[in-house]
Protein backbone atom coordinates (compact mmCIF):
# COMPACT_ATOMS: atom_id res chain seq x y z
CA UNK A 1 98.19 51.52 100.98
CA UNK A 2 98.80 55.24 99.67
CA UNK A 3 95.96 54.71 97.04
CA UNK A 4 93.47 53.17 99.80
CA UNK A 5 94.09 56.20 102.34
CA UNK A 6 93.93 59.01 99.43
CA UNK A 7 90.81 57.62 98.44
CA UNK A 8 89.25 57.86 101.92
CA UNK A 9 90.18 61.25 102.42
CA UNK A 10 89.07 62.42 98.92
CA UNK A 11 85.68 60.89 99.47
CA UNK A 12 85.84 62.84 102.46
CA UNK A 13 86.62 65.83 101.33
CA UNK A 14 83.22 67.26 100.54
CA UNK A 15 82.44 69.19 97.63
CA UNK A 16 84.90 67.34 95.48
CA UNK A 17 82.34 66.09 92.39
CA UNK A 18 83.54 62.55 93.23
CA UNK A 19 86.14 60.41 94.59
CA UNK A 20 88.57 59.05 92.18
CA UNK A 21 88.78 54.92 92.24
CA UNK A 22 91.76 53.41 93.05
CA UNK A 23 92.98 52.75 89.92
CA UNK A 24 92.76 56.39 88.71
CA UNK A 25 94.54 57.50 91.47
CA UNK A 26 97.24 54.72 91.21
CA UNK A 27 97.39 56.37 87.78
CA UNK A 28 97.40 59.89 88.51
CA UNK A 29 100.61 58.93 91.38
CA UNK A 30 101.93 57.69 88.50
CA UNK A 31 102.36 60.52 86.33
CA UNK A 32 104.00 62.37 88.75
CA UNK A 33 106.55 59.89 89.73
CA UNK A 34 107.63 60.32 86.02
CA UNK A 35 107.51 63.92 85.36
CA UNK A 36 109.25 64.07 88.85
CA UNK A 37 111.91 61.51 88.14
CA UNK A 38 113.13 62.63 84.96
CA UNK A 39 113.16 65.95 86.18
CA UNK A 40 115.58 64.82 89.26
CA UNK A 41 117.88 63.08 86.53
CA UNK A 42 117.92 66.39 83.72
CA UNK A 43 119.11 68.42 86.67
CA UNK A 44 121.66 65.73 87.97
CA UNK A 45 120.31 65.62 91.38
CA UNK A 46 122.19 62.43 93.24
CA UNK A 47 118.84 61.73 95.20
CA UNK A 48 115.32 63.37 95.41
CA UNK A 49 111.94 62.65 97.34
CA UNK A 50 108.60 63.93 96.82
CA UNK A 51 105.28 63.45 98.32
CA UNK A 52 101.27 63.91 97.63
CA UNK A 53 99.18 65.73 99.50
CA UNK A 54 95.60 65.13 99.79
CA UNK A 55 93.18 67.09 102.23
CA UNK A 56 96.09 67.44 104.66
CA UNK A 57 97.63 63.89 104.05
CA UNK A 58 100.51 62.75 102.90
CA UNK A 59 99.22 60.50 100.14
CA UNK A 60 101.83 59.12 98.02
CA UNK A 61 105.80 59.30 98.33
CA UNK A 62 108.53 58.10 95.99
CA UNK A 63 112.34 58.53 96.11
CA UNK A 64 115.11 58.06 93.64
CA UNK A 65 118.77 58.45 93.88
CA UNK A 66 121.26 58.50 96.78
CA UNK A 67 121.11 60.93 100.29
CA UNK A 68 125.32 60.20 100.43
CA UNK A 69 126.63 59.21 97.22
CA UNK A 70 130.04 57.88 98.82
CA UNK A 71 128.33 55.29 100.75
CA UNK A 72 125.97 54.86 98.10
CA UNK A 73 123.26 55.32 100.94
CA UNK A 74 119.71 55.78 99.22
CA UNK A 75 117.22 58.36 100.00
CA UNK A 76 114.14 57.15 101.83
CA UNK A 77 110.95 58.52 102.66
CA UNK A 78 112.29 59.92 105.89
CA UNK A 79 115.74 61.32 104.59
CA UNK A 80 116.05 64.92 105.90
CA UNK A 81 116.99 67.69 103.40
CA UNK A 82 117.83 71.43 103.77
CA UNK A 83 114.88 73.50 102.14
CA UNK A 84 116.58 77.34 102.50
CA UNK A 85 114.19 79.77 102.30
CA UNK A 86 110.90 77.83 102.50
CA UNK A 87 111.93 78.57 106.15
CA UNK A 88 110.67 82.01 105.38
CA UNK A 89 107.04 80.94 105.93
CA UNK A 90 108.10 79.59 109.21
CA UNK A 91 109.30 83.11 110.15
CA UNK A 92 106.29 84.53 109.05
CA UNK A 93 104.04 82.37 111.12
CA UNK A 94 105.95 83.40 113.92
CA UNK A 95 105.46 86.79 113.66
CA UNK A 96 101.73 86.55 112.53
CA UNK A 97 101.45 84.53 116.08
CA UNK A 98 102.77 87.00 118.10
CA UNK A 99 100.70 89.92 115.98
CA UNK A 100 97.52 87.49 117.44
CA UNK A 101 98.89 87.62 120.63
CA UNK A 102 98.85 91.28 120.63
CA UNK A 103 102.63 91.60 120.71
CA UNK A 104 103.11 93.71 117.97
CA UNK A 105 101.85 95.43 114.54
CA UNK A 106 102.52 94.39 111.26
CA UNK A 107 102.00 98.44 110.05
CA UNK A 108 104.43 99.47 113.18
CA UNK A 109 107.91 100.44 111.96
CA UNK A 110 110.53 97.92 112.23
CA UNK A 111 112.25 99.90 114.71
CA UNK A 112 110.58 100.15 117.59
CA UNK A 113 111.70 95.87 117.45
CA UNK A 114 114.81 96.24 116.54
CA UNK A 115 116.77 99.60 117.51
CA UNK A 116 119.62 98.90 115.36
CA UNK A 117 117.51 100.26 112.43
CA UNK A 118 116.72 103.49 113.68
CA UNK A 119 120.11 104.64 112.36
CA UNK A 120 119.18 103.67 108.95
CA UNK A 121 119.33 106.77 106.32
CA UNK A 122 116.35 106.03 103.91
CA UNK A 123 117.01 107.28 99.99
CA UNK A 124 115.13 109.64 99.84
CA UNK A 125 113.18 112.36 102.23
CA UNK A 126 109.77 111.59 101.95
CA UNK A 127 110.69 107.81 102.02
CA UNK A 128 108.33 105.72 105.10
CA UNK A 129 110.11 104.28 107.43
CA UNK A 130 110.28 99.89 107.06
CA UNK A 131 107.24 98.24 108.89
CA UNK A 132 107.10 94.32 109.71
CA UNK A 133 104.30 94.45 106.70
CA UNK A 134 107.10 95.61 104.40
CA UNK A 135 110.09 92.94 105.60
CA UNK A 136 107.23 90.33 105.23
CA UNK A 137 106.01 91.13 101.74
CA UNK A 138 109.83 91.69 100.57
CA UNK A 139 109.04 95.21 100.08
CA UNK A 140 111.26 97.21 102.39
CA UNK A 141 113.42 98.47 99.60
CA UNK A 142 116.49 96.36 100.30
CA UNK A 143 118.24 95.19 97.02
CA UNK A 144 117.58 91.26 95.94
CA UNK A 145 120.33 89.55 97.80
CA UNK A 146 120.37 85.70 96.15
CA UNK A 147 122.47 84.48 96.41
CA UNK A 148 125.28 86.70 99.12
CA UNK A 149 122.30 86.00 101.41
CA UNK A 150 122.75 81.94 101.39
CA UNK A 151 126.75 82.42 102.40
CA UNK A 152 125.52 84.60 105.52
CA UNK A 153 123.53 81.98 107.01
CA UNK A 154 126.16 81.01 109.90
CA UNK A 155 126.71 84.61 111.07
CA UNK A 156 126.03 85.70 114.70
CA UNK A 157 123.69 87.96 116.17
CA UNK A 158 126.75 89.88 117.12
CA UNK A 159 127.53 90.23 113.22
CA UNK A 160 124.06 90.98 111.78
CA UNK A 161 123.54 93.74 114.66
CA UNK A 162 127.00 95.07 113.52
CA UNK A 163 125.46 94.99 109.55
CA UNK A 164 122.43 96.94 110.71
CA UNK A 165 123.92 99.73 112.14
CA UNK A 166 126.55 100.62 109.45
CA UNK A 167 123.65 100.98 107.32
CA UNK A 168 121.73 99.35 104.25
CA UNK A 169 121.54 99.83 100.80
CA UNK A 170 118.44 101.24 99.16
CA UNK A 171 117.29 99.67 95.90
CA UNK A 172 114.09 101.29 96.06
CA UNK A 173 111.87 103.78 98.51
CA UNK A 174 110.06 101.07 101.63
CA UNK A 175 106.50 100.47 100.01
CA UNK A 176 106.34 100.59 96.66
CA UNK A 177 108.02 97.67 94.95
CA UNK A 178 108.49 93.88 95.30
CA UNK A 179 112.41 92.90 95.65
CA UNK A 180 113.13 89.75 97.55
CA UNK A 181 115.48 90.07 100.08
CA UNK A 182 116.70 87.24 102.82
CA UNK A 183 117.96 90.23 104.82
CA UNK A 184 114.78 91.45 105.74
CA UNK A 185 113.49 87.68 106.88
CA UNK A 186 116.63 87.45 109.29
CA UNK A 187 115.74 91.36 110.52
CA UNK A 188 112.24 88.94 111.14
CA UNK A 189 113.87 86.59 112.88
CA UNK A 190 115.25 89.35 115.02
CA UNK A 191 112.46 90.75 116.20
CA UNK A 192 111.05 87.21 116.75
CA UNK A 193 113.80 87.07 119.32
CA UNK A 194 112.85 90.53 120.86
CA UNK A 195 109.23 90.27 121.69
CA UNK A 196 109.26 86.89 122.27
CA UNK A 197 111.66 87.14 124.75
CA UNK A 198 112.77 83.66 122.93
CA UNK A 199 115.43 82.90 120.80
CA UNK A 200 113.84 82.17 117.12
CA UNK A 201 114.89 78.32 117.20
CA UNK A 202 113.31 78.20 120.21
CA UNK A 203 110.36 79.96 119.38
CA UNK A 204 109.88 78.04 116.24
CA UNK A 205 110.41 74.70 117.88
CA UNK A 206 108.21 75.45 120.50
CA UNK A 207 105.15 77.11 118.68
CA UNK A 208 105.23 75.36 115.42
CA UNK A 209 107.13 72.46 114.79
CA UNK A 210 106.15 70.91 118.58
CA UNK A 211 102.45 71.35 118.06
CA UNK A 212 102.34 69.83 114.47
CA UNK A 213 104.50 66.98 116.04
CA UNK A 214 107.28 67.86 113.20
CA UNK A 215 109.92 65.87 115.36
CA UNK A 216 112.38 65.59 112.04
CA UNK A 217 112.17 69.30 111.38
CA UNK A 218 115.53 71.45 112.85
CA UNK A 219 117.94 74.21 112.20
CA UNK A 220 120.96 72.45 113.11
CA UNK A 221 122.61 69.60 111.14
CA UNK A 222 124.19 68.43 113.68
CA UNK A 223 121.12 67.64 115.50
CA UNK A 224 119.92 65.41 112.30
CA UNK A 225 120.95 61.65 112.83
CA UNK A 226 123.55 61.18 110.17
CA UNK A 227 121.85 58.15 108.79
CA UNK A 228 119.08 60.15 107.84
CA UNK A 229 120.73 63.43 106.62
CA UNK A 230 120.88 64.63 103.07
CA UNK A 231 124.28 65.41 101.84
CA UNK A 232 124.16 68.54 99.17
CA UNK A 233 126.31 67.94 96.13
CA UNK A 234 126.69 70.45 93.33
CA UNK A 235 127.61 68.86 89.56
CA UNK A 236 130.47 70.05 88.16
CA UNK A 237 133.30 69.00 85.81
CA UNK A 238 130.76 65.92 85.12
CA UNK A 239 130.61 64.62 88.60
CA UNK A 240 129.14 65.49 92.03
CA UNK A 241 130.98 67.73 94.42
CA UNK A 242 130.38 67.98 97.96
CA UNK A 243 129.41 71.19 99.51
CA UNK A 244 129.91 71.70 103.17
CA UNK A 245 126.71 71.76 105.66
CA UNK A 246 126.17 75.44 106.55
CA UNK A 247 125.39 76.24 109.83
CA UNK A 248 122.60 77.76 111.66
CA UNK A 249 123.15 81.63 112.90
CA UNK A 250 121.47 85.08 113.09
CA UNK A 251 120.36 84.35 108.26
CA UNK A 252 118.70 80.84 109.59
CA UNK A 253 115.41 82.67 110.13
CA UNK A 254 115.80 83.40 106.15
CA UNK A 255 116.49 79.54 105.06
CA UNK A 256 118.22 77.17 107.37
CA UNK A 257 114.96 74.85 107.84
CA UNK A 258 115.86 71.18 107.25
CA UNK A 259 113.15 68.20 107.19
CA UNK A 260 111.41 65.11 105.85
CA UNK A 261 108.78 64.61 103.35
CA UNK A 262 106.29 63.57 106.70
CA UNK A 263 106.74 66.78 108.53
CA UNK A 264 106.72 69.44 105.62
CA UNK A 265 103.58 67.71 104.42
CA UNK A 266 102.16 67.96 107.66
CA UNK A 267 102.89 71.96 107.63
CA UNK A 268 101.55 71.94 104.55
CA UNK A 269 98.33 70.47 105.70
CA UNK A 270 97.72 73.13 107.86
CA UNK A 271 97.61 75.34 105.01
CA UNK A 272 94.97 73.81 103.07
CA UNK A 273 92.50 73.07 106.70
CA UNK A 274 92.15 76.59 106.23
CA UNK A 275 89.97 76.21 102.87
CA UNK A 276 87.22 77.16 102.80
CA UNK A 277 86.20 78.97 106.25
CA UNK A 278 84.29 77.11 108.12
CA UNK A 279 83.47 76.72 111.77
CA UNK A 280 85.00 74.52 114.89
CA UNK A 281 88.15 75.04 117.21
CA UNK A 282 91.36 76.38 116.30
CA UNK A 283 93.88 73.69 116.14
CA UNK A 284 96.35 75.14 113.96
CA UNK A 285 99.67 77.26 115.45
CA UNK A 286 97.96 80.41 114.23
CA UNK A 287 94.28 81.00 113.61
CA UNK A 288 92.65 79.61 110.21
CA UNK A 289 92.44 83.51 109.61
CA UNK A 290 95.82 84.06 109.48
CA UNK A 291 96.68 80.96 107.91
CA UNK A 292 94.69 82.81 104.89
CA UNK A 293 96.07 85.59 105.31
CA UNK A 294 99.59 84.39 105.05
CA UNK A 295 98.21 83.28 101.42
CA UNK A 296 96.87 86.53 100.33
CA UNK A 297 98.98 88.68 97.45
CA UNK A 298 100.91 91.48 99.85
CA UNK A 299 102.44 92.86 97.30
CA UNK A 300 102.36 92.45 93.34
CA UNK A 301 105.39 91.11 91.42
CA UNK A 302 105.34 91.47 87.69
CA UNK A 303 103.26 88.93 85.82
CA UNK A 304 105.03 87.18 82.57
CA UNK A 305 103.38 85.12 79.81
CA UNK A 306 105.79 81.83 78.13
CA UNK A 307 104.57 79.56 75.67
CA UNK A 308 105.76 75.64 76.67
CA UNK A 309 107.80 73.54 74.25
CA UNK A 310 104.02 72.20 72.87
CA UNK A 311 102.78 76.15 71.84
CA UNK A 312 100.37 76.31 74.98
CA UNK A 313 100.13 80.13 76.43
CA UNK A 314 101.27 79.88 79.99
CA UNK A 315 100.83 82.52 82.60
CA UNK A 316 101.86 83.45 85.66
CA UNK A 317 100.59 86.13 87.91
CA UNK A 318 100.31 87.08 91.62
CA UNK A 319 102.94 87.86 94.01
CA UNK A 320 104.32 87.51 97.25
CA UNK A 321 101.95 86.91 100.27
CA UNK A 322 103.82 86.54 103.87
CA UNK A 323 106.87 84.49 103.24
CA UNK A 324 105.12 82.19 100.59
CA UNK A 325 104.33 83.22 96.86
CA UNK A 326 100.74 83.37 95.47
CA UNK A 327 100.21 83.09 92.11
CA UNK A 328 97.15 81.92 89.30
CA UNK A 329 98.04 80.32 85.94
CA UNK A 330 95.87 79.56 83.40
CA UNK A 331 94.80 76.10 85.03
CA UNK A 332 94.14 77.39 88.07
CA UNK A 333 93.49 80.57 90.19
CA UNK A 334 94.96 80.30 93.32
CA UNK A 335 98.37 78.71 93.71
CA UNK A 336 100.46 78.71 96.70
CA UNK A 337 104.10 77.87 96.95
CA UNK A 338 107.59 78.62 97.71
CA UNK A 339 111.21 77.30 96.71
CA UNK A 340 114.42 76.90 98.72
CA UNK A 341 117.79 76.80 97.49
CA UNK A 342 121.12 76.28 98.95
CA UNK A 343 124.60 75.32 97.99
CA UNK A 344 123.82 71.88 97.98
CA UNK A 345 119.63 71.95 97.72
CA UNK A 346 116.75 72.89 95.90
CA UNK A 347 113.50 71.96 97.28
CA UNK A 348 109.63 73.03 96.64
CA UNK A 349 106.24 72.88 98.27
CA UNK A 350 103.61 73.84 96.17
CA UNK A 351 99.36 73.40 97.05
CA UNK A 352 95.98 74.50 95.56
CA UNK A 353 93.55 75.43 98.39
CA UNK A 354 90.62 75.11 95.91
CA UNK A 355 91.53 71.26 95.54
CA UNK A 356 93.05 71.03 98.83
CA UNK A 357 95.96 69.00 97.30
CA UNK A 358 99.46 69.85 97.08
CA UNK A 359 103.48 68.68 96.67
CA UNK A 360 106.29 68.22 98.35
CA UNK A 361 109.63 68.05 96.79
CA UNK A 362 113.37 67.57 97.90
CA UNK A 363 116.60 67.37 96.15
CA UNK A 364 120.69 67.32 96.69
CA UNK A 365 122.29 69.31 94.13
CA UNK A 366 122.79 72.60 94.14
CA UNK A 367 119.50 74.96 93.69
CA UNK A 368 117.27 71.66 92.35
CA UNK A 369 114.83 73.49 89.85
CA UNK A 370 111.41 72.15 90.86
CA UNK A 371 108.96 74.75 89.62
CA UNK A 372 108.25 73.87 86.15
CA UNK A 373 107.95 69.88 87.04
CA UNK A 374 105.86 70.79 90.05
CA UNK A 375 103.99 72.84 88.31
CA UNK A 376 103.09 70.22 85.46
CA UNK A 377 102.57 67.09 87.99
CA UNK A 378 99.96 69.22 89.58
CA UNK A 379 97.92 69.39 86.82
CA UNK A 380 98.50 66.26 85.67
CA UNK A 381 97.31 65.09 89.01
CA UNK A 382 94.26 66.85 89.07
CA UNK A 383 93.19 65.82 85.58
CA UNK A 384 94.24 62.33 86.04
CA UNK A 385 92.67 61.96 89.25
CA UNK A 386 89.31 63.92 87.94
CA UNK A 387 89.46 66.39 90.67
CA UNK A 388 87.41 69.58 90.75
CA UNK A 389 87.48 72.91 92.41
CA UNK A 390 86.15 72.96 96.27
CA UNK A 391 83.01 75.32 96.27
CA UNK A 392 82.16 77.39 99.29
CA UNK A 393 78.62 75.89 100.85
CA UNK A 394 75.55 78.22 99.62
CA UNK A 395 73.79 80.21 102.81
CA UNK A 396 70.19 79.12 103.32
CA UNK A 397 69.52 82.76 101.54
CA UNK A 398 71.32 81.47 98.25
CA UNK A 399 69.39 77.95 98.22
CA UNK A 400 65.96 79.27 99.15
CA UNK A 401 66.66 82.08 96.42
CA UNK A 402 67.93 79.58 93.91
CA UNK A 403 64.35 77.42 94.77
CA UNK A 404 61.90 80.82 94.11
CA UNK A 405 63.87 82.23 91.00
CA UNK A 406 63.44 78.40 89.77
CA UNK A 407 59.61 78.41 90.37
CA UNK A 408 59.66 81.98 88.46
CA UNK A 409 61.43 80.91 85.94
CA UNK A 410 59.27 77.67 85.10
CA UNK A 411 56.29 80.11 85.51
CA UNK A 412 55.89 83.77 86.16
CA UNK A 413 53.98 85.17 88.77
CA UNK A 414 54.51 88.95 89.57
CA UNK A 415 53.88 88.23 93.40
CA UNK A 416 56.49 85.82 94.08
CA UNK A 417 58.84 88.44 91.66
CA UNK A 418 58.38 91.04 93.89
CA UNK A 419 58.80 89.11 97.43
CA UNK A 420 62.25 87.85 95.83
CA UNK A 421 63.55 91.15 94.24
CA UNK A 422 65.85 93.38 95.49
CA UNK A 423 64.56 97.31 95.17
CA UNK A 424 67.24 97.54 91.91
CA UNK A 425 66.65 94.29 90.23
CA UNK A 426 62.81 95.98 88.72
CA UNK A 427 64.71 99.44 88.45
CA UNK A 428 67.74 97.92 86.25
CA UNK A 429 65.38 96.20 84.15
CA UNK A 430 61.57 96.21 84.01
CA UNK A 431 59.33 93.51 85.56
CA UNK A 432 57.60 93.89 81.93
CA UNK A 433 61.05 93.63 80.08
CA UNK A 434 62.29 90.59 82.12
CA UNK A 435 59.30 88.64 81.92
CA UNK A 436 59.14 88.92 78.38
CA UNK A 437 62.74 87.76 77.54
CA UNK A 438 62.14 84.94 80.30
CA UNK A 439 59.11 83.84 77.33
CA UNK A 440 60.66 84.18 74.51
CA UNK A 441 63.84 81.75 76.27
CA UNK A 442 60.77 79.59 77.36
CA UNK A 443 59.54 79.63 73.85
CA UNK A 444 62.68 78.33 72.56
CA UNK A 445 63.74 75.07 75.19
CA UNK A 446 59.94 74.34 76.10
CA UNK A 447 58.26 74.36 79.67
CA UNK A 448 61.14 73.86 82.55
CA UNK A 449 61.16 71.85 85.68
CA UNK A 450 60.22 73.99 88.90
CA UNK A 451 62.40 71.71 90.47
CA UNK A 452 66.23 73.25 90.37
CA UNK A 453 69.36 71.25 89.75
CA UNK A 454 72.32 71.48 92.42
CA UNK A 455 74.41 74.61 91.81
CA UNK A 456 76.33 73.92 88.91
CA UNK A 457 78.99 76.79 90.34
CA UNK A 458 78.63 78.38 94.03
CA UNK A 459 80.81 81.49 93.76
CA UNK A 460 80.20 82.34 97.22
CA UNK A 461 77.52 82.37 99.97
CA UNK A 462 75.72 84.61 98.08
CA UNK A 463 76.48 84.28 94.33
CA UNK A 464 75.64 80.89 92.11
CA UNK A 465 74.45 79.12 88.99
CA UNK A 466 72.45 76.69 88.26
CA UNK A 467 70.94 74.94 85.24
CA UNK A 468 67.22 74.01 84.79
CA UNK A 469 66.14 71.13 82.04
CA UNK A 470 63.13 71.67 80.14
CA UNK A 471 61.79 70.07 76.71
CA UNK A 472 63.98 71.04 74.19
CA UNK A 473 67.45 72.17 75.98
CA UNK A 474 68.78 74.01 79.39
CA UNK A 475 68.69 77.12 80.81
CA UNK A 476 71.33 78.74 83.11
CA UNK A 477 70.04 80.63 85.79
CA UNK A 478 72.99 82.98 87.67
CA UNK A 479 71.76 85.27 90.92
CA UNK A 480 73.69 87.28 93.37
CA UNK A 481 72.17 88.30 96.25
CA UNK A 482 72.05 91.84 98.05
CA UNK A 483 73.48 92.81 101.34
CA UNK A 484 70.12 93.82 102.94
CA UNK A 485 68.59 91.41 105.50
CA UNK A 486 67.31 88.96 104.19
CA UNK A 487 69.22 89.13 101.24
CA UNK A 488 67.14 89.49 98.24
CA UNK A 489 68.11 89.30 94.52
CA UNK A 490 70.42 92.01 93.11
CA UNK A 491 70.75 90.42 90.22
CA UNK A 492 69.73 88.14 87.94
CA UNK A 493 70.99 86.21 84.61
CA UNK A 494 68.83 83.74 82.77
CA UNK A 495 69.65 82.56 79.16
CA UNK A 496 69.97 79.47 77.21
CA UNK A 497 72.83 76.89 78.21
CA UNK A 498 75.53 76.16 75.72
CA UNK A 499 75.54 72.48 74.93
CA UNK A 500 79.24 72.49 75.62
CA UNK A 501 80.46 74.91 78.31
CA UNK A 502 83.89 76.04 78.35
CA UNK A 503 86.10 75.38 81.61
CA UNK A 504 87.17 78.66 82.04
CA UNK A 505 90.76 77.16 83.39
CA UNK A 506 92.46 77.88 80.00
CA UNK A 507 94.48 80.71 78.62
CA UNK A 508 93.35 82.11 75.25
CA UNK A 509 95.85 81.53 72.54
C-alpha cells in the first residue's frame, strides 16, 4: 500500500520528469531500510523507526528493534520517541508566528521580551545588544552548551530567570559568529511565554501541533500512553542501560519534543508545501513565506570537505537557518535538516525541497548518529527512484521568449532581433557579431527546427535552457530575461550541445 500511495503522489507532483513504477520504488524503500537498519545495529540502538516522505506524505515506514527492552515490547510505526532539539524548529515557528502577527521583531533586542537580560554585561563596549534574529540563528555569542544544556531541561521558570540575571558568559561579541547554544532557544521559549500571554506548551499545542492534527506529539512523558512510549537506553559495559525520562521545564523549548513517525512527517510536510511559491490559501501554521524563510542560511557555519570510505569528495556547506540547519553537498543544493539528542535518543529529520521528499528517523540509545545514514539513503532514494529536481514554472515572458529566440535561431531576421532584445544584448555584442557566430554553429549541426523543445532547465521565471535538434547535432539555447516590462532578453547563450552533459550534482575530485 506504501508503494501504491507514493506513486500517486509522485505522479502528482508536477515537474518531477516522471513517476517512478512500483517496482522501482519498492526498490528504492528498499535501500533505505538497509542502509537504515544496519546503521541502527552499528550504533547499538535497542529499537529504531524511520519513515519516507513524499510530497508531504508519509510514504514508507519500517521499524526494527525493541521501544522497552525488558518487556521485549517492539517498536511500531506509532511508538513515540524523544527528538531533543528538533524541538528547536518548533520554537522558531512560534516566534516567526507571532513576528506575522505583528507581536514582535526579529531585529528588536531580546530585552524588551525578556527584562531579565537587560542586566547582562556584553564583552566588550561596542558589542550589540542580543536580538530574537541572533537567539534564532545561534548567534548571540553564548558559548556551545551540548551537552550541560540536555541536563537543564527540567528546570523552572523560577531557575532560568534566576540564570539570566546573574549573568552569561560571552564566547564571542552578539552578531558575528555561529555557536549553537540551547540557552538561547529556552530564552525563545521565554519570550514565547511573554507576548503570547501563553505558556510555550500551550502555545505550541495550540498553534502548531492542533492545526496539523499532531495528536501524538507532547512535552510531557507522562502524558504519552506507556504502551506507546520509547524507553532511552544508553550501551555501556556491553549491554543497555536505562536512562531516566527527563522532564519538561523552562530548557523544553530547546529539546523536550517527543512524537511518532505520523506526526513529525506531517510537520515535515509542511515544509516542503512551501516549494516552489505558488499561489492559493494559507493552510500552514505560519505563512508559506515564512516557512521559507525558516529554511534560509541566517548565519554561516564553517564548511568542511571528507572523502567517504570509497575516495568520493564529500562536502558540506551552509549553516543554520531558524532552528533547522541548511546545508548543499555535492548531490544536492539545498538540504534541510536537524538532529536531536538526549540521554537516551538520537533522532533526525532531514528533506530536499527541490524533490519535495524527505526522512524521518528515531532511535533509543543515547545520541543515535543518523546523519551520515540519512544522508546516504537520501540519495540512494532519489537515484533509485529516478527522481529529478522540481523546476520553478517559466512566466509567459520566458516561454514566449524561448518561442522567438527559437525562430531566430533556426533563421535570422534582424526585425524579430530587435523586438526581442533588451537595449544591452546589441551593445554587449553586435547584431553583426551574433549573427555570424549563430552561422557558423548553423554551419556545423545543419538547419534547426523553429519549433523549441521543453526547457531542458528553468532556473527561474525568467532564466532557462533549452535544446533545439537540427541535422547533424543540438544546440543549447540559454536566455535570461531583463527586469523592464515586458521583459526582454538580457542575455543570450547559443552554442553546440555536448553529446553527454554533465549533471552538475557532483563534486570535482
Amino acid at each position: 500500500m506504501a508503494v501504491a500511495l507514493a506513486a500517486a503522489v509522485l505522479s502528482a507532483a508536477g515537474p518531477q520528469s516522471a513517476a517512478p513504477d512500483g517496482g522501482r520504488l519498492a526498490a528504492a524503500f528498499a535501500d533505505v531500510d538497509r542502509l537504515m537498519t544496519a546503521s541502527a545495529s552499528q550504533v547499538h540502538s535497542p529499537g529504531a523507526a524511520w519513515g519516507v516522505i513524499v510530497d508531504g506524505q508519509l510514504a514508507h515506514t519500517a521499524v526494527t528493534g525493541y521501544r522497552d527492552v525488558a518487556a521485549k515490547a517492539p517498536v511500531d510505526a506509532d511508538t513515540v520517541f524523544r527528538i531533543a532539539s528538533m524541538t528547536k524548529s518548533f520554537t522558531a515557528m512560534s516566534i516567526l508566528k507571532l513576528r506575522d502577527e505583528g507581536k514582535l521583531s526579529l531585529d528588536a533586542e531580546a530585552e524588551r521580551y525578556v527584562p531579565e537580560l537587560k542586566g547582562l554585561t556584553y564583552p566588550t563596549t561596542d558589542a550589540p545588544k542580543i536580538t530574537v534574529r541572533h537567539l534564532l540563528s545561534h548567534a548571540a555569542g553564548f558559548p556551545e552548551d551540548n551537552p550541560w544544556g540536555d541536563r537543564q531541561l527540567a528546570d523552572s521558570d523560577e531557575q532560568l530567570s534566576a540564570m539570566l540575571r546573574g549573568g552569561i558568559p560571552f564566547s564571542n561579541a552578539p552578531g558575528i559568529a555561529y555557536e549553537y547554544s540551547n540557552l538561547g532557544f529556552a530564552i525563545l521559549g521565554r519570550i514565547v511565554s511573554n507576548v503570547s500571554g501563553t505558556r510555550y506548551t500551550d502555545f505550541v499545542a495550540a498553534n502548531i501541533l492542533r492545526p496539523l492534527a499532531m495528536t501524538s506529539t507532547t512535552l510531557e512523558p507522562k502524558q504519552v500512553a506507556p504502551n506507546r512510549l520509547a524507553l532511552g537506553y544508553r550501551w555501556e559495559d556491553e549491554r543497555w542501560k536505562e536512562e531516566a525520562q527527563l522532564s519538561n521545564g523552562s530548557f523544553g523549548s530547546m529539546g523536550g519534543l517527543l512524537t511518532s513517525l505520523r506526526d513529525l512527517s506531517r510537520y515535515v510536510g509542511v515544509f516542503l508545501s512551501a516549494w516552489p511559491p505558488h499561489d492559493g490559501p494559507e493552510t500552514a501554521p505560519i505563512r508559506r513565506a515564512s516557512l521559507r524563510e525558516m529554511q534560509q542560511v541566517w548565519r554561516i557555519a564553517p564548511a568542511f570537505v571528507t572523502r567517504d570510505p570509497a575516495g568520493a569528495t564529500q562536502l558540506n556547506a551552509g549553516g543554520y537557518a531558524y532552528g533547522l540547519r541548511v546545508t548543499q553537498s555535492c548531490r544536492f543544493r539545498h538540504i534541510v535538516s536537524h538532529t536531536g539528542g538526549l540521554p537516551g535518543f538520537g533522532s533526525i529529520m532531514l528533506w530536499l525541497p527541490d524533490y519535495g521528499v524527505g526522512i524521518v528517523a528515531f532511535g533509543n540509545v543515547t545520541y543515535t548518529s543518523w546523519s551520515r545514514v540519512t544522508n546516504a539513503a537520501m540519495e540512494a532514494f532519489v537515484d533509485r527512484a529516478g527522481l529529478k529536481p522540481r523546476q520553478p514554472a517559466p512566466s509567459p515572458a520566458l516561454t514566449q521568449a524561448r518561442d522567438a529566440v527559437s525562430r531566430l535561431v533556426a533563421r535570422w531576421d534582424d526585425a524579430l532581433a530587435d523586438s526581442i532584445a533588451a537595449e544591452n544584448l546589441f551593445l554587449d555584442r553586435t547584431k553583426e557579431r551574433r549573427r555570424a557566430e549563430i552561422d557558423r554553429l548553423r554551419s556545423s549541426v545543419g538547419s534547426c527546427s523553429a519549433d523549441p523543445r521543453a526547457f531542458d532547465n528553468v532556473e527561474n521565471a525568467l532564466r532557462g535552457l533549452w535544446t533545439m535538434n537540427c541535422e547533424r547535432g543540438k544546440l543549447q539555447i540559454a536566455i535570461t530575461l531583463a527586469p523592464t516590462m515586458p521583459p526582454r532578453v538580457q542575455l543570450l547563450e547559443v552554442r553546440e550541445a555536448q553529446r553527454t552533459q554533465p549533471s552538475g550534482e557532483s563534486c570535482a575530485p
